[in-house]
Protein backbone atom coordinates (compact mmCIF):
# COMPACT_ATOMS: atom_id res chain seq x y z
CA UNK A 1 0.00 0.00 0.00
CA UNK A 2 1.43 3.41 -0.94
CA UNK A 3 -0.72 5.52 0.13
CA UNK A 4 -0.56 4.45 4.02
CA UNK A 5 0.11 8.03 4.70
CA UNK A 6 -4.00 8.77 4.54
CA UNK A 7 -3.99 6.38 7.64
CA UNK A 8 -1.23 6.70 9.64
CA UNK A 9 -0.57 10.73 11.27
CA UNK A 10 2.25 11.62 13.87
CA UNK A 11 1.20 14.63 16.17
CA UNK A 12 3.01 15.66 19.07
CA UNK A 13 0.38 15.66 21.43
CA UNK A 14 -1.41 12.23 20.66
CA UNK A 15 0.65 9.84 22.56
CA UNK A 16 3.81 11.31 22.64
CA UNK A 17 4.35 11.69 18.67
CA UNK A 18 4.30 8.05 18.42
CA UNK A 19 2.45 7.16 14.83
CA UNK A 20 -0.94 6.37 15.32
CA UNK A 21 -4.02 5.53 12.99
CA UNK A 22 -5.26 8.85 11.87
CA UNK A 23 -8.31 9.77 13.86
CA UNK A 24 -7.70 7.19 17.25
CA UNK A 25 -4.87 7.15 19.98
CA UNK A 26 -3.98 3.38 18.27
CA UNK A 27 -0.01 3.37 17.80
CA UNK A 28 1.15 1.72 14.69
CA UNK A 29 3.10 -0.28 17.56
CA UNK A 30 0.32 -1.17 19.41
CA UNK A 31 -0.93 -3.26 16.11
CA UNK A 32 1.98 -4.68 14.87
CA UNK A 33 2.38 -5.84 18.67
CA UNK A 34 -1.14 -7.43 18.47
CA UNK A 35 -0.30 -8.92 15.18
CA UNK A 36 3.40 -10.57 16.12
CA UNK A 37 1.68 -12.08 19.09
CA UNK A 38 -1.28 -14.11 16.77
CA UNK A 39 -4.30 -11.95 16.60
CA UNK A 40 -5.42 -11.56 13.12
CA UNK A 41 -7.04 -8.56 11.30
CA UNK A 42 -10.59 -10.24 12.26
CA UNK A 43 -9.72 -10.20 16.00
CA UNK A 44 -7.98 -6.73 15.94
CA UNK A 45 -11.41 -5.11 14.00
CA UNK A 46 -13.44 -7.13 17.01
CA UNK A 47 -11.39 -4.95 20.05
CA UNK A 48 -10.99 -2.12 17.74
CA UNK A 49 -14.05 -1.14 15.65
CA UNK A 50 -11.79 2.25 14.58
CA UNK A 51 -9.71 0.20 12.93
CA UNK A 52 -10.49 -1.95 9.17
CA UNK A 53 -8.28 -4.08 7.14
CA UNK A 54 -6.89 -1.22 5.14
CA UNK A 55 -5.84 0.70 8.23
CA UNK A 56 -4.12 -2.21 9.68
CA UNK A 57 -2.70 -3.10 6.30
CA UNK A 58 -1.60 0.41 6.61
CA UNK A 59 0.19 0.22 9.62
CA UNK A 60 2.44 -2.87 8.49
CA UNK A 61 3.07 -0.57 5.32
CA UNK A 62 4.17 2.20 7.71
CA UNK A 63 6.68 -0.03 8.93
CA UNK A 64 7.77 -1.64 5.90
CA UNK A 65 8.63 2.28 4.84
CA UNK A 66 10.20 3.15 7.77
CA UNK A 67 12.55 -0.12 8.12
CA UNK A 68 13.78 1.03 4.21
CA UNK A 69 14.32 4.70 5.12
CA UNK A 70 16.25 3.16 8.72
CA UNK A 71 20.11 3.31 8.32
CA UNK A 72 22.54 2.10 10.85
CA UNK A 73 25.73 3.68 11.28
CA UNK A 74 28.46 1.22 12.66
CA UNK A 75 31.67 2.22 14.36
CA UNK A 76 35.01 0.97 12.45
């Protein structure tokens, strides 16, 4: 998904700047975290009725952008 960026905001005073699902308090953390420990996109809609499959398909394409963009420096 390219255009995760109509789902996923960062503002300063919604949970510390952490990126959240435009519109709710619900980190793109707090879904990966649900998905890595099982809960599928059914489950996560059922505890989260803000949330739909293309938000949370947005917040694993957050991610995906963010881990490309991510550079490590190492020390020689």
């Amino acid at each position: 998904m390219e255009d995760w960026q109509k789902y996923i905001s960062i503002n300063p005073e919604i949970r510390s700047g952490k990126p959240c699902v435009s519109g709710t308090r619900i980190t793109v953390s707090d879904v990966l975290s649900y998905l890595a420990a099982g809960m599928s996109m059914e489950e996560i809609i059922v505890d989260f009725p803000a949330l739909d499959k293309e938000k949370i398909i947005a917040t694993l394409s957050f991610a995906a952008y963010r881990d490309k963009i991510t550079t490590i420096a190492f020390a020689s």
